[in-house]
Structure formats: structure tokens, C-alpha cells
C-alpha atoms as a PDB file:
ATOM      1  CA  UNK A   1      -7.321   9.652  11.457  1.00  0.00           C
ATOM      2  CA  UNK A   2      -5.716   6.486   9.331  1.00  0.00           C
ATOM      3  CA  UNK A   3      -3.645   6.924   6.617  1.00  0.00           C
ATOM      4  CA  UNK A   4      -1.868   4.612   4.033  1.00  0.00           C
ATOM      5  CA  UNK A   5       0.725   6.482   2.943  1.00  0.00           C
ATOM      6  CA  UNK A   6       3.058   5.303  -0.544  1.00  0.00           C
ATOM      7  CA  UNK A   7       6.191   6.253  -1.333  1.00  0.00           C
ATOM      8  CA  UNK A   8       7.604   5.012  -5.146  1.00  0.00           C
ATOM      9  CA  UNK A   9      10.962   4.329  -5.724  1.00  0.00           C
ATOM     10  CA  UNK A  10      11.063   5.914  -9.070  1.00  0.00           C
ATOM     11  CA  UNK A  11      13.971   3.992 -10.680  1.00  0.00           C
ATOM     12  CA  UNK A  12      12.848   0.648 -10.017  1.00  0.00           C
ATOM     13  CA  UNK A  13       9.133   1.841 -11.290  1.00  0.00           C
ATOM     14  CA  UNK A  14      10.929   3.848 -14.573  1.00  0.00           C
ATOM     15  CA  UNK A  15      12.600   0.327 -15.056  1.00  0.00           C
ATOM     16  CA  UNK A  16       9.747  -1.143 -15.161  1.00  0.00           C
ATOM     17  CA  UNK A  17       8.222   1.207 -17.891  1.00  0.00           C
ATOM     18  CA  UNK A  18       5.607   2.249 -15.374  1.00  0.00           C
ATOM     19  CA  UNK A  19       4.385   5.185 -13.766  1.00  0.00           C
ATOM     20  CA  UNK A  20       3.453   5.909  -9.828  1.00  0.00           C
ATOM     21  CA  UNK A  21      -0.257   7.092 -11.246  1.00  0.00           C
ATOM     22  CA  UNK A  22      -0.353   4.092 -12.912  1.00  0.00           C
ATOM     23  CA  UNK A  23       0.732   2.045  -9.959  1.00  0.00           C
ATOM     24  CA  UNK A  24      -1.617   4.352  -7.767  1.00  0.00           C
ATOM     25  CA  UNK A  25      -4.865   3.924  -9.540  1.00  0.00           C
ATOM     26  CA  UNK A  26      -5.481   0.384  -7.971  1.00  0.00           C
ATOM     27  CA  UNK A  27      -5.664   2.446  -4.584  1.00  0.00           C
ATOM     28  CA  UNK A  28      -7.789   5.187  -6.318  1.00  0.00           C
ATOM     29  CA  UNK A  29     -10.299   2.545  -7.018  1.00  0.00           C
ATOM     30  CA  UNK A  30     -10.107   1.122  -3.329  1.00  0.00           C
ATOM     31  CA  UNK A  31     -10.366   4.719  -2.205  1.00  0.00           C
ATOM     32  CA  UNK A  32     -13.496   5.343  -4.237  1.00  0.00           C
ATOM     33  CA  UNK A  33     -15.729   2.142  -3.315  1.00  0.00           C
ATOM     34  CA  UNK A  34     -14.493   3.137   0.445  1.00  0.00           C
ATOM     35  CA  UNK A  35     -15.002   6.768   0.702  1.00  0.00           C
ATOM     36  CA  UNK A  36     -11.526   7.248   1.215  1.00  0.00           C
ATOM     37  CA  UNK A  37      -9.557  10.730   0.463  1.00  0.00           C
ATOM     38  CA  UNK A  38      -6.247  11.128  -1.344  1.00  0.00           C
ATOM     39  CA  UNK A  39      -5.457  13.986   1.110  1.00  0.00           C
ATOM     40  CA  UNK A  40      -1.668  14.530  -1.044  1.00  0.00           C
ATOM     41  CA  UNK A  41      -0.379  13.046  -3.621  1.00  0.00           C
ATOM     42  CA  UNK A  42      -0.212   8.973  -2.468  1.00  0.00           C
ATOM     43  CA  UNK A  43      -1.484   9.766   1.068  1.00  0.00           C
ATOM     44  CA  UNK A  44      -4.739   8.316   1.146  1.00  0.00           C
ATOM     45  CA  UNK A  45      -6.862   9.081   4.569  1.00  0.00           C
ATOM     46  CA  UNK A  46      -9.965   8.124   6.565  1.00  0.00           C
ATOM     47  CA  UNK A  47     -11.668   8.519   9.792  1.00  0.00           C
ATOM     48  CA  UNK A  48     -14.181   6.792  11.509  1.00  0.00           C
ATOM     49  CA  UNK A  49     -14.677   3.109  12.909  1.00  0.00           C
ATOM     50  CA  UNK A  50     -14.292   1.140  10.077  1.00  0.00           C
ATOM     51  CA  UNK A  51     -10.937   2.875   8.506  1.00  0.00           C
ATOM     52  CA  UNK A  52      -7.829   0.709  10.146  1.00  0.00           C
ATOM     53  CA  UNK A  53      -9.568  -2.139   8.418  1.00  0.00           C
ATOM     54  CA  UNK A  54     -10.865  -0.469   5.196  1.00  0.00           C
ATOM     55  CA  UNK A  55      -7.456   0.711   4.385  1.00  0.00           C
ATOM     56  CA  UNK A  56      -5.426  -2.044   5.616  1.00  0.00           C
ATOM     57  CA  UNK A  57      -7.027  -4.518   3.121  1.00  0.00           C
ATOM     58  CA  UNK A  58      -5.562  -2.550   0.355  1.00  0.00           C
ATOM     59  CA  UNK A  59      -2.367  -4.074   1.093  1.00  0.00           C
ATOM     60  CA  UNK A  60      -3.102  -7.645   1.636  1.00  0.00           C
ATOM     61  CA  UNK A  61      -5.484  -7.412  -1.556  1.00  0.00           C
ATOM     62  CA  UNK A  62      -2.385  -5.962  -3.870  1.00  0.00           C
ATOM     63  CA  UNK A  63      -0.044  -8.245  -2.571  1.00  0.00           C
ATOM     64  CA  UNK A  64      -2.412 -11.381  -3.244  1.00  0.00           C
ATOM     65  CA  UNK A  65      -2.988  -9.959  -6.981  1.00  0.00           C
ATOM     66  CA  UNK A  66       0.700  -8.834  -7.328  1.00  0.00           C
ATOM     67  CA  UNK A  67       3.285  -9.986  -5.384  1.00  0.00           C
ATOM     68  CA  UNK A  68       5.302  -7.507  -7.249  1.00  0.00           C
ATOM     69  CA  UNK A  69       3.949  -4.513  -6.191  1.00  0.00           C
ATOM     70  CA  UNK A  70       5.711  -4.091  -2.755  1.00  0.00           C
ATOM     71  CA  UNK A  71       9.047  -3.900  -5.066  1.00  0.00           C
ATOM     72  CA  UNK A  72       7.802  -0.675  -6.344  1.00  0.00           C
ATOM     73  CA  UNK A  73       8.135   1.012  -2.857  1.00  0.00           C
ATOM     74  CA  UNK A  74      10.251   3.079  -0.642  1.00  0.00           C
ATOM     75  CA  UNK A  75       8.118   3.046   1.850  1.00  0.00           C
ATOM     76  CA  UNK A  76       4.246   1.948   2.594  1.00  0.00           C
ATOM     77  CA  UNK A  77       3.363   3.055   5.871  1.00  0.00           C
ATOM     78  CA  UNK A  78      -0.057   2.614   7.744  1.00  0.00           C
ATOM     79  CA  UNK A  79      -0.237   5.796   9.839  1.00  0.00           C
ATOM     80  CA  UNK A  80      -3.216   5.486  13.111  1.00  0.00           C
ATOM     81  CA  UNK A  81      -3.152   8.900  14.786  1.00  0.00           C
ATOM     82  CA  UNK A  82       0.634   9.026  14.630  1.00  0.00           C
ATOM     83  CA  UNK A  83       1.280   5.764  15.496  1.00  0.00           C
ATOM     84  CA  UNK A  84       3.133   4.153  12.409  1.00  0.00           C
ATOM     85  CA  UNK A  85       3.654   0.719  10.641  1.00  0.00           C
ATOM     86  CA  UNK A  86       5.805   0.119   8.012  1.00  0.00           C
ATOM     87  CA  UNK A  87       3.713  -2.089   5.438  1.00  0.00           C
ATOM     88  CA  UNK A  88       6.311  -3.581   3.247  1.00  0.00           C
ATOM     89  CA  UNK A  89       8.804  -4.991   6.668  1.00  0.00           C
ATOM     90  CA  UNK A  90       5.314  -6.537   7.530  1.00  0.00           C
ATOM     91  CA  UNK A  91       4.203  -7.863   4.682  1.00  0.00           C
ATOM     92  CA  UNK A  92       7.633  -9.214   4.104  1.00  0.00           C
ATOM     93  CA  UNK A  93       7.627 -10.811   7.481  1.00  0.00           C
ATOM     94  CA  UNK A  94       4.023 -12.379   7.328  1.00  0.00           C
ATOM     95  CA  UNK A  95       4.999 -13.806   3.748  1.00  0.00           C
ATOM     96  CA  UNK A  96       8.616 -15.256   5.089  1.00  0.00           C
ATOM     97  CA  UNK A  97       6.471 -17.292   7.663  1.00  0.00           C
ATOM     98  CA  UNK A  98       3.193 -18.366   5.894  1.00  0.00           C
ATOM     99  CA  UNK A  99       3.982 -17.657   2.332  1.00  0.00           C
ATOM    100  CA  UNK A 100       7.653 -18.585   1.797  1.00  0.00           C
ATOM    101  CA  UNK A 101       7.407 -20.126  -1.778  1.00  0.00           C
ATOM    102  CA  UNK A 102       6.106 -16.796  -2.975  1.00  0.00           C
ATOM    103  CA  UNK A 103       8.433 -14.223  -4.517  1.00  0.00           C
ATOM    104  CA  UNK A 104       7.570 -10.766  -3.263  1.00  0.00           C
ATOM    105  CA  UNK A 105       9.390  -7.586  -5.507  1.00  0.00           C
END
């Protein structure tokens, strides 16, 4: 089983005059062309061949459309059968080295 799993730090998203459903739906619409289940409230899961990659392109997707977005989060964590990846460090990391003149947060 994959999981993306989100994690809002509520403050910065309050501050922001947002909400985490708001900042969720983008992923509700991914999770709905894909077949993908919100198993809990921002835990979105998926099994089968395709579902590292199905999921996974959420995050390079809403990055590329808003660089902001990873500023919302606590924690964004790509979950393969236990095995765990924290999103935002990578994203961060991939940006620093082929990215850096764009402002993530």
C-alpha cells in the first residue's frame, strides 16, 4: 500500500486566511481522476502497480503550480509499505539544486 500522507501547520495556513480543506481539495481532485482513497482525514492511499507514481506526481504537480504550498506543511510524507519519505526535505533538496531561483514557502 502507498500513501501520501499531509500534515497542515494550522497557524501558518490560518495566516494565510485559508483552510486545510481548502488546501486539500487540489489532492481530492488528483485522488478522484486516479482512483485514489482518502483513507483519514489527509491520508490519501492506493495499491497496485501504478500507485508510487500516481501519487508521487501530486507533489511535483503542486509545487510547479504553487511553490507556496510546501509552506503550508508540517509534514508531507510518501509512505510505501512502511517505508517513509519525507516530501517537503525532498522537494526542498531537488529545488536547492535544479531550481534555486525559485522561492519555495
Amino acid at each position: 500500500m502507498v500513501s501520501l500522507i499531509f500534515g497542515f501547520n494550522k497557524e501558518k495556513v490560518a495566516a494565510a486566511g485559508l483552510t486545510t480543506d481548502e488546501l486539500l481539495q487540489p489532492m481530492r481532485e488528483h485522488a478522484e481522476k486516479y482512483g485514489i482513497e482518502e483513507a483519514e482525514y489527509g491520508v490519501f492511499q492506493m495499491d497496485g502497480e501504478d500507485a508510487v507514481c500516481v501519487l508521487i506526481m501530486f507533489v511535483g504537480n503542486m509545487v510547479r503550480k504553487d511553490p507556496k504550498y510546501i509552506g503550508y506543511l508540517d509534514k508531507w510524507i510518501l509512505d510505501i509499505d512502511g517505508e517513509e519519505e519525507d516530501c517537503i526535505e525532498e522537494t526542498y533538496k531537488y529545488y536547492a539544486e535544479h531550481k534555486p531561483n525559485v522561492k519555495l514557502g
